[in-house]
Protein backbone atom coordinates (compact mmCIF):
# COMPACT_ATOMS: atom_id res chain seq x y z
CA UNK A 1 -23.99 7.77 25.47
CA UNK A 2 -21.36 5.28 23.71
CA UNK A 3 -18.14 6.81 25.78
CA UNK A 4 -14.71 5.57 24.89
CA UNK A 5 -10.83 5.80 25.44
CA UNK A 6 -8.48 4.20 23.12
CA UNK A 7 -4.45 3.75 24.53
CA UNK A 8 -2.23 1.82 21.33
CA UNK A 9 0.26 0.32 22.84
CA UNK A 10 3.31 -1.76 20.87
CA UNK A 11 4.62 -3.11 23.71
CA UNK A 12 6.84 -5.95 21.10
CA UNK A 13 8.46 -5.83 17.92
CA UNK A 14 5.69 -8.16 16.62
CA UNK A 15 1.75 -7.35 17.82
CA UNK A 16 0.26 -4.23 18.40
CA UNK A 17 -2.26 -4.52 21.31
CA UNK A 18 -5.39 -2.04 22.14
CA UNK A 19 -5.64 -1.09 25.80
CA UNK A 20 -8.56 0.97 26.90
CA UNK A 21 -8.32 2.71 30.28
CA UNK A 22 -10.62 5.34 30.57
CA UNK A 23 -14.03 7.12 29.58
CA UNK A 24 -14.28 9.84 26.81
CA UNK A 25 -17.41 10.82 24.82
CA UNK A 26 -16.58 11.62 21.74
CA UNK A 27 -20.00 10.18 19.85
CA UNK A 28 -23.03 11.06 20.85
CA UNK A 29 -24.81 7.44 19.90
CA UNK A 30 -26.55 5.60 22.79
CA UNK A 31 -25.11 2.55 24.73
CA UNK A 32 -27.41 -0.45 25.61
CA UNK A 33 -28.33 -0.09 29.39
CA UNK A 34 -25.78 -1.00 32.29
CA UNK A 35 -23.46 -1.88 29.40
CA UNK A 36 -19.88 -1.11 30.62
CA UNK A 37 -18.11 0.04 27.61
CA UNK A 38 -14.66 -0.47 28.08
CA UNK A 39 -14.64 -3.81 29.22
CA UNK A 40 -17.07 -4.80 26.16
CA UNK A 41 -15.06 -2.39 23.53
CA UNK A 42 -11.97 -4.52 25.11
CA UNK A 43 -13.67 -8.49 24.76
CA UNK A 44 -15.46 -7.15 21.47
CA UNK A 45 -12.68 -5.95 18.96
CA UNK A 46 -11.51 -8.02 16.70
CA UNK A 47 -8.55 -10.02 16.80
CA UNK A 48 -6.82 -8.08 13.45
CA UNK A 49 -7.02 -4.73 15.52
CA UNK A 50 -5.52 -6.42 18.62
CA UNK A 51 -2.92 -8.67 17.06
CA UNK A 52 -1.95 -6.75 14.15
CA UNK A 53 1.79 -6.86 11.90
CA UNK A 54 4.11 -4.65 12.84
CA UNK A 55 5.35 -1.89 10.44
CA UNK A 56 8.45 -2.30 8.98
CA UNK A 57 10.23 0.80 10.23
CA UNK A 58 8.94 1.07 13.47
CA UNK A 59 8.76 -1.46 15.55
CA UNK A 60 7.35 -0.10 18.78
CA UNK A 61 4.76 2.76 17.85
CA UNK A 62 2.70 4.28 20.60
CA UNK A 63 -0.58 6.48 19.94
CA UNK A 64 -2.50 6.80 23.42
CA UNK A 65 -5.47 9.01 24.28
CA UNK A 66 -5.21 9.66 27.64
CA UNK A 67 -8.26 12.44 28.40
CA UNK A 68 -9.10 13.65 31.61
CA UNK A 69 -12.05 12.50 33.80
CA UNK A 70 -13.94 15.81 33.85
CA UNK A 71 -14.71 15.58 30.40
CA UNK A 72 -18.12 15.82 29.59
CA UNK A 73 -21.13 16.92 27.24
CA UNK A 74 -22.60 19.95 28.22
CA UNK A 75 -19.92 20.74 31.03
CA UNK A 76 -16.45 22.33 31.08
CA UNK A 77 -15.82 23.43 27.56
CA UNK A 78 -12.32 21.57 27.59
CA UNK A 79 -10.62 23.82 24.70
CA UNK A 80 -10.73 26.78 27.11
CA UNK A 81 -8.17 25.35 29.21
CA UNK A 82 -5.77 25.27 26.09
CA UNK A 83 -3.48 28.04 25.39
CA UNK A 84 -5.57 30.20 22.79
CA UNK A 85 -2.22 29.86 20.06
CA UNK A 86 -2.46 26.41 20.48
CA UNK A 87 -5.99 26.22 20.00
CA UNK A 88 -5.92 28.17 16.77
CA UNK A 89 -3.13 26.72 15.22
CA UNK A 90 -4.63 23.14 15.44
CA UNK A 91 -8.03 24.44 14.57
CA UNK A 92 -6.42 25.92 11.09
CA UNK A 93 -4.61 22.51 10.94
CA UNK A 94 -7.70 20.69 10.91
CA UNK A 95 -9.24 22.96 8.55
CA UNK A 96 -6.52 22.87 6.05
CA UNK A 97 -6.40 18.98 6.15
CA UNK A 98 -9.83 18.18 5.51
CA UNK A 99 -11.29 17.79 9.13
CA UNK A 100 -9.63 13.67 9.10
CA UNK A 101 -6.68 14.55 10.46
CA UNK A 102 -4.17 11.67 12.92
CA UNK A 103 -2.11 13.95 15.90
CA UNK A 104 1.02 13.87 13.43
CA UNK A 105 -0.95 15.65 10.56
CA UNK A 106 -1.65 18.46 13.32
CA UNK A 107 1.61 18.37 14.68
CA UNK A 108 3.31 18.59 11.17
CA UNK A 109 0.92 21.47 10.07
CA UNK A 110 0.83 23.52 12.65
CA UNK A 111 4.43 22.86 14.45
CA UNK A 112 2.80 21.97 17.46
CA UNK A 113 4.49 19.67 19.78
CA UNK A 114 2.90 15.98 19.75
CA UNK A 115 1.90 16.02 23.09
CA UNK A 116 0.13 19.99 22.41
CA UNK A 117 -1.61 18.24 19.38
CA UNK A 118 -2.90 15.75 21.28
CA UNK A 119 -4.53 17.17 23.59
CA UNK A 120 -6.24 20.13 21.35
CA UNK A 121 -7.52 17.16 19.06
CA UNK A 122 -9.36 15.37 22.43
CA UNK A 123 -10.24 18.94 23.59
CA UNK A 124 -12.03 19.79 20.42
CA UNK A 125 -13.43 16.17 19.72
CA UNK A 126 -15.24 16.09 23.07
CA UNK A 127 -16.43 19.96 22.37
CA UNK A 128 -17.75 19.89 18.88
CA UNK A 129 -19.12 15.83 18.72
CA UNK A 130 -15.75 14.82 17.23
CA UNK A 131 -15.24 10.96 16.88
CA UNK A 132 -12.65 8.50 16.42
CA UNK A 133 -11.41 5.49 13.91
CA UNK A 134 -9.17 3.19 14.90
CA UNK A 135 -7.02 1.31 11.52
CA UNK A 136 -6.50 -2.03 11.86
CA UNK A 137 -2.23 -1.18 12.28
CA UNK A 138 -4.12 0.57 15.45
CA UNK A 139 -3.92 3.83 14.41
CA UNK A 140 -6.25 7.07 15.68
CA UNK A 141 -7.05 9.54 13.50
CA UNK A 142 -10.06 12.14 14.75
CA UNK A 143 -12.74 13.26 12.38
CA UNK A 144 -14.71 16.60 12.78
CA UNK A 145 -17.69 17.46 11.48
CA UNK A 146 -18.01 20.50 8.93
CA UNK A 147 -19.88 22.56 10.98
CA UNK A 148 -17.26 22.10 14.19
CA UNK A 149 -16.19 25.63 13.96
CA UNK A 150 -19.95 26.86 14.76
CA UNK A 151 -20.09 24.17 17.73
CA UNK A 152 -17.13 25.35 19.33
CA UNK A 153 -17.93 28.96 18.83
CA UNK A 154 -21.52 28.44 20.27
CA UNK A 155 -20.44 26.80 23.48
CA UNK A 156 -16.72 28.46 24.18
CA UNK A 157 -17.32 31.83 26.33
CA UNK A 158 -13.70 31.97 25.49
CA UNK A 159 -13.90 32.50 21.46
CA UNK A 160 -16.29 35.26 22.54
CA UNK A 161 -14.94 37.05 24.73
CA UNK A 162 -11.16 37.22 23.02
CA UNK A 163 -12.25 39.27 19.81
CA UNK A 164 -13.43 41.99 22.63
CA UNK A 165 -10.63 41.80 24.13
CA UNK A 166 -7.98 41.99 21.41
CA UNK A 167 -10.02 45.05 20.17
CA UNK A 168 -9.88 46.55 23.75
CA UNK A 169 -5.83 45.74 23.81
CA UNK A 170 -5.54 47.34 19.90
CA UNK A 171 -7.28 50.27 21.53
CA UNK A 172 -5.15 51.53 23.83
CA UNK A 173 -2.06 50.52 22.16
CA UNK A 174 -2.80 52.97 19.92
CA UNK A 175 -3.65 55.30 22.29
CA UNK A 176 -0.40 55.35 24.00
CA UNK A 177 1.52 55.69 20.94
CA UNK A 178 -0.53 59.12 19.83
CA UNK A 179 -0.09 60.06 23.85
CA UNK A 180 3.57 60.33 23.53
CA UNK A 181 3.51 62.12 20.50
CA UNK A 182 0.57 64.62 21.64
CA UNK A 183 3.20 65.08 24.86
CA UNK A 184 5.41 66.56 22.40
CA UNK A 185 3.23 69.04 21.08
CA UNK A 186 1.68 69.92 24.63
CA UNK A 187 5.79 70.16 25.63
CA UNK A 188 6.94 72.67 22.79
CA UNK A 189 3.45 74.95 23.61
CA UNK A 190 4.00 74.51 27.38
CA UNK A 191 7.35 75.25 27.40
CA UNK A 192 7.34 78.30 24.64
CA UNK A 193 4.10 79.97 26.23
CA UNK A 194 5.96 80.30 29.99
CA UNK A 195 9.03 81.80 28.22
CA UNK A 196 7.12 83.99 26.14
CA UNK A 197 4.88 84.65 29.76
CA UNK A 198 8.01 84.93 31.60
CA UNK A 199 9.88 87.50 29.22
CA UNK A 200 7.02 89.71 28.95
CA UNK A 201 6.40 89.80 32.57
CA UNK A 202 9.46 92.69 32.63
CA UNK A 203 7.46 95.46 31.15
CA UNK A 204 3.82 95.89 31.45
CA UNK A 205 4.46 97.49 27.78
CA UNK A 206 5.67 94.34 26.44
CA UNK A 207 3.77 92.51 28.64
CA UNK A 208 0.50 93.78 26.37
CA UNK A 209 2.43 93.80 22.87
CA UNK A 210 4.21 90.51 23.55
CA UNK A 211 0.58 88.86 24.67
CA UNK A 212 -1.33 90.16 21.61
CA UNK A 213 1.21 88.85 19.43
CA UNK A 214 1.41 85.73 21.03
CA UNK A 215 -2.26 84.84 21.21
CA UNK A 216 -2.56 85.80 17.33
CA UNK A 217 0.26 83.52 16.64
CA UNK A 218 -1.09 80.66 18.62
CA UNK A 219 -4.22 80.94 16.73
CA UNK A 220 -2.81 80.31 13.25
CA UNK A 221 -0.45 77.91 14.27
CA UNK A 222 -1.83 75.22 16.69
CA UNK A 223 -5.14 74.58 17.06
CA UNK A 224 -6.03 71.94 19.69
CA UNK A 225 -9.50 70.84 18.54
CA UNK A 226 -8.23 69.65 14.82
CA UNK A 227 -4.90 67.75 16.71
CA UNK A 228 -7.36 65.68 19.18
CA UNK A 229 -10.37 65.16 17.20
CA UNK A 230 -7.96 63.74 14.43
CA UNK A 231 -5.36 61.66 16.67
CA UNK A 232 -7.19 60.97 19.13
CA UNK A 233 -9.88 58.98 16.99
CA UNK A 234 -9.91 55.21 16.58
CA UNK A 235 -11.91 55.54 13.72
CA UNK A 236 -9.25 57.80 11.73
CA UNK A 237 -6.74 55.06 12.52
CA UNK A 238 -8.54 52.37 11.49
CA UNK A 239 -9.53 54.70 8.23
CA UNK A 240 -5.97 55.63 7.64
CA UNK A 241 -4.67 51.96 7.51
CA UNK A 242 -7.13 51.35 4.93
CA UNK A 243 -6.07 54.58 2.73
CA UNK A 244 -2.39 54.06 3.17
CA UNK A 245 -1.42 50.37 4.55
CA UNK A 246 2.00 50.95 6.37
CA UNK A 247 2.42 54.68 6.68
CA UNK A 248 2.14 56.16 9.75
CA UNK A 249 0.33 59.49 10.74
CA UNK A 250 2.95 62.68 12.40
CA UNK A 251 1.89 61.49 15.62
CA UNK A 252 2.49 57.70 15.43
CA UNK A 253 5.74 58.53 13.76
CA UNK A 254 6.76 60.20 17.53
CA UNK A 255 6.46 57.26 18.62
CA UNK A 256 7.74 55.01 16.57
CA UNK A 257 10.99 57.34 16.79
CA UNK A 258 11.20 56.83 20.22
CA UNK A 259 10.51 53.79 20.69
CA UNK A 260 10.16 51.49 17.24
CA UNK A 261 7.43 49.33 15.95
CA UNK A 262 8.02 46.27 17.68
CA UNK A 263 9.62 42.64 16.77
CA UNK A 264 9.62 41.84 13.17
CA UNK A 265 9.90 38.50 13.92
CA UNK A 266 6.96 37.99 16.28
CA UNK A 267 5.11 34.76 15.53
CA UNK A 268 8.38 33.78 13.27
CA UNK A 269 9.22 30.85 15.81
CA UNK A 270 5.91 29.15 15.00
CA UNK A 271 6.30 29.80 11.46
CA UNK A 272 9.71 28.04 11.52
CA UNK A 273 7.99 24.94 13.44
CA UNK A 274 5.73 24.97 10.65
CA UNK A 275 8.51 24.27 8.32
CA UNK A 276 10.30 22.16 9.65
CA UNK A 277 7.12 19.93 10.68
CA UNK A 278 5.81 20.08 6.81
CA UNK A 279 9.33 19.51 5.37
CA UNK A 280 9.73 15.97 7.43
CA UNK A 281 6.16 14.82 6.68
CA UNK A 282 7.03 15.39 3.14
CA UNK A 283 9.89 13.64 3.14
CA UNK A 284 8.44 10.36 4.47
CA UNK A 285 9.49 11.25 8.39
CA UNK A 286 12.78 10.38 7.42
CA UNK A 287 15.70 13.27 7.25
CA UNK A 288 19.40 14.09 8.11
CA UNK A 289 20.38 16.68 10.05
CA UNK A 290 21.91 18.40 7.10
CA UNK A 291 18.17 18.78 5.94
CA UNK A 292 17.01 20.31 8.70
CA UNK A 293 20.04 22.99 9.32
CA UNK A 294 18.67 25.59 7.14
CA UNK A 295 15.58 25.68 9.84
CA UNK A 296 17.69 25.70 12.45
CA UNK A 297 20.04 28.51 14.72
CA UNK A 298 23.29 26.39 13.32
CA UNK A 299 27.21 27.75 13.53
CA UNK A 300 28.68 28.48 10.30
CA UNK A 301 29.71 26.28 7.62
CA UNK A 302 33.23 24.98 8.34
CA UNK A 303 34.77 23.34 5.20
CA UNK A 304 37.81 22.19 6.79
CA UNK A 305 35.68 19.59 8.99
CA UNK A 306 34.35 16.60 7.65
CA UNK A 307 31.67 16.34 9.22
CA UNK A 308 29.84 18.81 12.03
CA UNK A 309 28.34 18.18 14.95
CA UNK A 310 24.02 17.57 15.11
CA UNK A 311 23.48 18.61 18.78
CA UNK A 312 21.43 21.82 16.86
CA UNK A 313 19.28 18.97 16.26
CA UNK A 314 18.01 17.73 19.22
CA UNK A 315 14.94 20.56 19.82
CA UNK A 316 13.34 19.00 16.77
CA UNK A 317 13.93 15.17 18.19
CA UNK A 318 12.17 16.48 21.76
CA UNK A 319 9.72 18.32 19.61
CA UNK A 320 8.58 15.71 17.27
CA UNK A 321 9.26 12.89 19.24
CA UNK A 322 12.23 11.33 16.63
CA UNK A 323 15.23 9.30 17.38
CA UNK A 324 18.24 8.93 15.58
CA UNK A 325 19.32 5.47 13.21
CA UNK A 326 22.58 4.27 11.39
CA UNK A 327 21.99 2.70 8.64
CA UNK A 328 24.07 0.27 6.44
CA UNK A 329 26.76 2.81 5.74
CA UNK A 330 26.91 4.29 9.03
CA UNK A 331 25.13 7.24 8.40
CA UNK A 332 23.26 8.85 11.26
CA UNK A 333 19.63 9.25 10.09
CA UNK A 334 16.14 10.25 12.15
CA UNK A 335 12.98 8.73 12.15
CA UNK A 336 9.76 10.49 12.95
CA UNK A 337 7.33 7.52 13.26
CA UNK A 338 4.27 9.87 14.47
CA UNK A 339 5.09 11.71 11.17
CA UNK A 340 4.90 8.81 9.04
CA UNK A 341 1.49 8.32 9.49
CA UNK A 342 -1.29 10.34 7.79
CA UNK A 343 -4.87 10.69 6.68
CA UNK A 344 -4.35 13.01 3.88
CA UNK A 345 -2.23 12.41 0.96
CA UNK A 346 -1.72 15.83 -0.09
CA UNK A 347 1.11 15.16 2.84
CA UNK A 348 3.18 12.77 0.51
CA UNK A 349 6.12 14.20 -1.37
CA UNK A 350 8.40 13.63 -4.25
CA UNK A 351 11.37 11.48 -1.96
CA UNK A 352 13.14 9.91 -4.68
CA UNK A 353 15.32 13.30 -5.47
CA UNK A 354 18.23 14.78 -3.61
CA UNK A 355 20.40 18.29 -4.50
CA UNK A 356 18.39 21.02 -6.48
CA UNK A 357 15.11 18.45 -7.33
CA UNK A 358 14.50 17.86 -4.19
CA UNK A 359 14.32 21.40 -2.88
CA UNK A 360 11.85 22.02 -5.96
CA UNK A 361 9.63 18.87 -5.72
CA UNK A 362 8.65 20.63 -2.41
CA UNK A 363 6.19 22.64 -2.81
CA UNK A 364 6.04 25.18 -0.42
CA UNK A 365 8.08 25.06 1.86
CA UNK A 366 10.87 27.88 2.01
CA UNK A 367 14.80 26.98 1.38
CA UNK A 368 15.50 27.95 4.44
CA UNK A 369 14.57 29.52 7.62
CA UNK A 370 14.92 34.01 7.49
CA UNK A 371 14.59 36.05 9.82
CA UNK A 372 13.54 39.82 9.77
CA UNK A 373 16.22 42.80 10.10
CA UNK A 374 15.12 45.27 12.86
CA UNK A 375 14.10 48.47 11.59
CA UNK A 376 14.85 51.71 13.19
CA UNK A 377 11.56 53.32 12.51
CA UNK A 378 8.78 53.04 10.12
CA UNK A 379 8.26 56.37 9.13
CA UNK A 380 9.69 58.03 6.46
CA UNK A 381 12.74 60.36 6.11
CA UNK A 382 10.66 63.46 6.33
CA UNK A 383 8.72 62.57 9.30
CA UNK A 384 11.59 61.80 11.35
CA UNK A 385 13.23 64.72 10.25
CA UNK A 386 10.46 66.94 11.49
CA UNK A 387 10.12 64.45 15.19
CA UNK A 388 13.59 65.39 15.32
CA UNK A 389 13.33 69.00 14.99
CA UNK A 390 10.66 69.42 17.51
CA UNK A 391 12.20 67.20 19.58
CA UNK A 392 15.25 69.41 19.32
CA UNK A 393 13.04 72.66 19.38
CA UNK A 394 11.26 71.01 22.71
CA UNK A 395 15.03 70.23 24.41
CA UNK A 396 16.36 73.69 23.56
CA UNK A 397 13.14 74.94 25.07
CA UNK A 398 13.24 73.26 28.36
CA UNK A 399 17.25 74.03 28.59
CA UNK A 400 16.01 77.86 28.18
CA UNK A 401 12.93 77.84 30.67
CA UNK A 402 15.15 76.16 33.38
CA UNK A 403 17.82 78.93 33.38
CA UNK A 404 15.25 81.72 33.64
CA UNK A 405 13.09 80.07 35.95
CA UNK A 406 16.37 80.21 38.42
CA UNK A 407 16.39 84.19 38.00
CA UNK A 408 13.07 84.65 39.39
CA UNK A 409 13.05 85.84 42.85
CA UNK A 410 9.84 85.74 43.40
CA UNK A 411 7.41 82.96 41.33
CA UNK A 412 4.09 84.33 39.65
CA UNK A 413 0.80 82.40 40.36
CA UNK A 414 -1.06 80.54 37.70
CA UNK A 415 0.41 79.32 34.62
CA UNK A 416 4.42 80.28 35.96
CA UNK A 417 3.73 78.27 38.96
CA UNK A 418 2.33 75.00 37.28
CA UNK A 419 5.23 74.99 35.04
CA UNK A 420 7.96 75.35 37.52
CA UNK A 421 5.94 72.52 39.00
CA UNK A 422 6.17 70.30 36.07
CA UNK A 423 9.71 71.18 35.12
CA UNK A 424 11.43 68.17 36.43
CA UNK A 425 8.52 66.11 34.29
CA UNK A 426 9.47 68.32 30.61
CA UNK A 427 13.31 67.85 31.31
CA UNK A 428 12.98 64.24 31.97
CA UNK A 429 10.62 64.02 28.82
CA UNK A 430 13.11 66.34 26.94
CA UNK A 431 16.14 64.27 27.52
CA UNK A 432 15.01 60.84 27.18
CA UNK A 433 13.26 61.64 24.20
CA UNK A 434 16.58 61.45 22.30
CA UNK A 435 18.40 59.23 25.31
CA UNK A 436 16.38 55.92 24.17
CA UNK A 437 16.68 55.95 20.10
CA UNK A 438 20.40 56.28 20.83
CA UNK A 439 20.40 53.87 23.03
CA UNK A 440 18.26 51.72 21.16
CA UNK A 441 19.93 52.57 17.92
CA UNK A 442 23.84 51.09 19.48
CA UNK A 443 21.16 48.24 20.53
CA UNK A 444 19.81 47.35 17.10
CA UNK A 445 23.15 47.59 15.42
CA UNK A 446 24.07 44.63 17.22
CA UNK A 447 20.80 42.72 16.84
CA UNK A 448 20.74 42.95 13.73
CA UNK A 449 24.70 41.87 12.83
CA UNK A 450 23.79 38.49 14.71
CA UNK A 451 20.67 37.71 12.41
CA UNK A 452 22.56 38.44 9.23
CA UNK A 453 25.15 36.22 10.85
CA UNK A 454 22.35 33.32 11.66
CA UNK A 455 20.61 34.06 8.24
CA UNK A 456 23.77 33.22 6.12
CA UNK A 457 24.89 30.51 7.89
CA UNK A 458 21.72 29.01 7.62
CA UNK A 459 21.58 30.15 3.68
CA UNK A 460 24.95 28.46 3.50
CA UNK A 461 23.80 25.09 4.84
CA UNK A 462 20.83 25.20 2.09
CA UNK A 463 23.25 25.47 -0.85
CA UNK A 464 25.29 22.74 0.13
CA UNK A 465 22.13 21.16 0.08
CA UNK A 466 21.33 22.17 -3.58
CA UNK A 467 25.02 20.93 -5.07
CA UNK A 468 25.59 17.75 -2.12
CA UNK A 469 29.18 16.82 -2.04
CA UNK A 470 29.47 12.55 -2.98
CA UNK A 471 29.38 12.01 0.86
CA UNK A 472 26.49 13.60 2.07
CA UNK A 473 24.87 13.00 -1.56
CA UNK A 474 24.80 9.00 -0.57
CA UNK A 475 23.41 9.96 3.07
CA UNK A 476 20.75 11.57 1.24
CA UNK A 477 19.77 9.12 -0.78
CA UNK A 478 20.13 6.88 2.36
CA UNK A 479 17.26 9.07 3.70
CA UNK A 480 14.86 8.74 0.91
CA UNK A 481 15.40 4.97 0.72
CA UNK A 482 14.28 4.48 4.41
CA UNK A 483 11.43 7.03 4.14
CA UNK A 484 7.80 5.30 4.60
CA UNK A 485 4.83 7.17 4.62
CA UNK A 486 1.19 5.44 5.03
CA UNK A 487 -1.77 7.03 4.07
CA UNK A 488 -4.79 5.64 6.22
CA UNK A 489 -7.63 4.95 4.27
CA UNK A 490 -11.45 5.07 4.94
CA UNK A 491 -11.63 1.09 3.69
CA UNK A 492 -8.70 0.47 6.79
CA UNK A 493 -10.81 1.90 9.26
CA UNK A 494 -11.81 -1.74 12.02
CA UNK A 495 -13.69 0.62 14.23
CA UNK A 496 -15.17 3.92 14.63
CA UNK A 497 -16.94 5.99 17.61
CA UNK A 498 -19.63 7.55 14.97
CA UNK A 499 -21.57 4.17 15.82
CA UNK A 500 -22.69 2.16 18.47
CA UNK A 501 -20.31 -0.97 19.65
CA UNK A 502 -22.92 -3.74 18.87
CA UNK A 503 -23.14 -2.66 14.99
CA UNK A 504 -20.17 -3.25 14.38
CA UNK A 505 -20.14 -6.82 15.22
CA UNK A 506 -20.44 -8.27 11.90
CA UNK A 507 -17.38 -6.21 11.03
CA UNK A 508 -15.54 -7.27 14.08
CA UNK A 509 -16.26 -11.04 12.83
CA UNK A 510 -14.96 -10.55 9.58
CA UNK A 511 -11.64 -9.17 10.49
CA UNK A 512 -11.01 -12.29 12.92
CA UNK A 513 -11.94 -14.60 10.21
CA UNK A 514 -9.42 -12.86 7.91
CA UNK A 515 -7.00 -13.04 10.52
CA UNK A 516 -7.51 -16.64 11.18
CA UNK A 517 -7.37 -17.63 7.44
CA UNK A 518 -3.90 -15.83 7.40
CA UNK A 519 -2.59 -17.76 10.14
């Protein structure tokens, strides 16, 4: 089995050089017998791939493929050991680009660190029969074949197992929101039947007249078979959604009263990643800070200074793998080299506008960067209404059974007993049921006064974008002049892992016979 590692090194400003250093089967072709691949792959390429011009903006590039030694066909499926976001972000990458992708296309699409991207390209290469070209600037890109997704899914235990388990985890999410609110309706009976018990204990008269009443009453009004085999069902939840996408049912709302509906925002930080990935690619891996601000958690706009500090920049320079340049003027620009580099040219943009065009030659990608309000509750007015009134109702119940649970001298067996048991339980169930909206209500107040803060200062930044003052208008333009984008092309491609080493030694000959004839 041909088995191969690529490390591009730019050691210079002038050659590129191809180092190989390890084993990694990406193609499944076979090699001749005893034939040591590396040190053939390293004699056998031709001189254009190993001594080839540097680019013009970046003189030292580095693209290595460093895969561990446990890699191997039929073994440990290597994209189990990535994280499973990580996995499915670069897998929906790949798909959206076309299955030819380099690790900056990935990184770019799905806001993946380079490093991440990396190593979920070589995990699903060596899983799915993945293979590599190498350009002759040296550059790897990783093609997939169309049915890659089957592959994986045939040999990862992993891709199984989590659909099972995310069911399983939807499951008794739900079930612990209805719980709470099916606690509130076993409270208010609890409670109200042990006063009513208690009251009519005094008189065996109105022990018999209070009981009849009581049981009649009970009848009409709650009737625990319709509350549990409605609730309580998965099914009814999952047919509800479908009916009415975003209400919730009585008993959710309980919940959701108490306790909310979660972060708004949840999966936001990989969405803004996203952005800010796609908006350099498009923009030739070239940008100012100023750019990128309306992505970014960035103070407000100050007009009296002339010029603000970029330290909110440096996440996306760790990230991405930029640095910063000055060009003629002294501007501070950055440089994304692994972003410059592509196999699809759907990644190109429109570069030669600044102000208002630019933002709309974009295509998109979002002004800026927003993030979600916290709400209080999803349900509606009436529904909280009503969770507070039997919360209430439960509260001034509880308040009422403790006082004349203290004037019995001597405590009834059966249903007295239990309760007087439990009573610590209701009042602790009583009270924080209005103890932790209030507390999270103060909490939310403040939450949300810092996004609105963050969100306009980071609207702010993406009008002065739109209408550029003369100053930052010239940086701009700066920006676009320096951008460089290079689409690799199948023609470019010097090598390839779909075939064996020795048929590609006519092509090897050619490109050191081009190379020589440029010399």
């Amino acid at each position: 089995m041909a088995s191969i590692s690529q490390s591009l090194i730019a050691p210079s400003r002038t050659h590129h050089h191809l180092l190989l250093h390890r084993s990694l089967p990406f193609s499944k072709s076979s090699p001749l017998p005893g034939l040591n691949c590396a040190s053939h792959l390293t004699s056998s390429l031709p001189l254009a791939l190993r001594h080839a011009k540097s680019r013009a903006l970046v003189p030292a590039v580095r693209a290595s493929i460093e895969v561990p030694a446990a890699i191997r066909p039929g073994g440990t499926v290597e994209t189990d050991r990535l994280p499973s976001d990580v996995r499915d972000r670069s897998i929906q990458a790949v798909d959206s680009l076309g299955g030819r992708v380099t690790v900056g296309d990935v990184a770019a699409e799905a806001g993946l660190k380079l490093d991440e991207a990396e190593r979920a390209l070589q995990a699903l290469a060596a899983d799915t029969g993945g293979f590599l070209e190498v350009s002759d600037e040296g550059d790897v890109l990783y093609t997939f074949p169309k049915d890659y997704r089957a592959k994986l899914a045939a040999k990862s235990f992993k891709l199984k197992v989590e659909p099972l388990v995310e069911k399983a985890k939807g499951a008794f999410a739900y079930l612990i929101r209805v719980s709470f609110g099916t606690a509130l309706i076993a409270s208010i009976v609890l409670v109200y039947t042990t006063i009513i018990a208690l009251a009519s204990s005094q008189s065996d008269e109105d022990n018999r007249k209070r009981r009849s009443s009581f049981n009649s009453g009970v009848t009409v009004f709650f009737n625990p078979t319709d509350l549990f085999c409605r609730y309580w069902d998965v099914n009814y939840y999952k047919r509800r959604q479908i009916e009415s996408e975003g209400e919730l049912n009585f008993i959710e709302s309980v919940f959701s009263f108490v306790f909310g509906d979660g972060d708004p925002n949840q999966g936001l930080e990989e969405e803004r990643w996203k952005l800010i990935g796609q908006y350099i690619s498009s923009n030739g891996g070239v940008v100012t800070a100023e750019e990128l601000a309306p992505f970014l958690d960035v103070p407000p706009l100050d007009s009296n200074k002339e010029q603000d500090e970029e330290s909110y920049i440096l996440p996306v320079l760790l990230r991405f793998q930029g640095h910063p340049e000055v060009d003629e003027q002294g501007n501070i620009l950055y440089l994304f080299p692994s972003l410059q580099r592509t196999a699809s040219s759907r990644r190109i943009g429109r570069k030669e506008y600044v102000g208002t065009r630019l933002a709309q030659s974009i295509i998109g990608i979002d002004r800026y960067f927003k993030e979600q309000k916290w709400k209080f509750s999803k349900s509606n007015a009436s529904q909280r209404a009503l969770v507070v009134g039997l919360g209430a109702l439960n509260l001034f119940g509880v308040i009422i059974l403790g006082v004349m649970l203290k004037d019995v001298t001597t405590m009834p067996r059966g249903l007295i007993s239990l309760v007087s048991q439990l009573l610590p339980l209701l009042q602790a169930y009583a009270a924080s049921f209005f103890a932790i909206p209030c507390f999270r209500w103060l909490q939310l107040l403040r939450t949300n006064n810092e996004i609105t803060k963050r969100n306009e200062a980071r609207l702010d930044r993406a009008r002065a974008l739109e209408l550029p003052n003369p100053s930052l208008r010239r940086k701009l333009l700066s920006a676009r002049d320096m951008a460089s984008q290079k689409v690799i092309r199948p023609e470019e491609i010097v090598y390839t892992t779909r075939n064996d080493i020795m048929d590609q030694d006519y092509e090897e000959k050619e490109w050191d016979r081009r190379f020589k004839e440029l010399e």
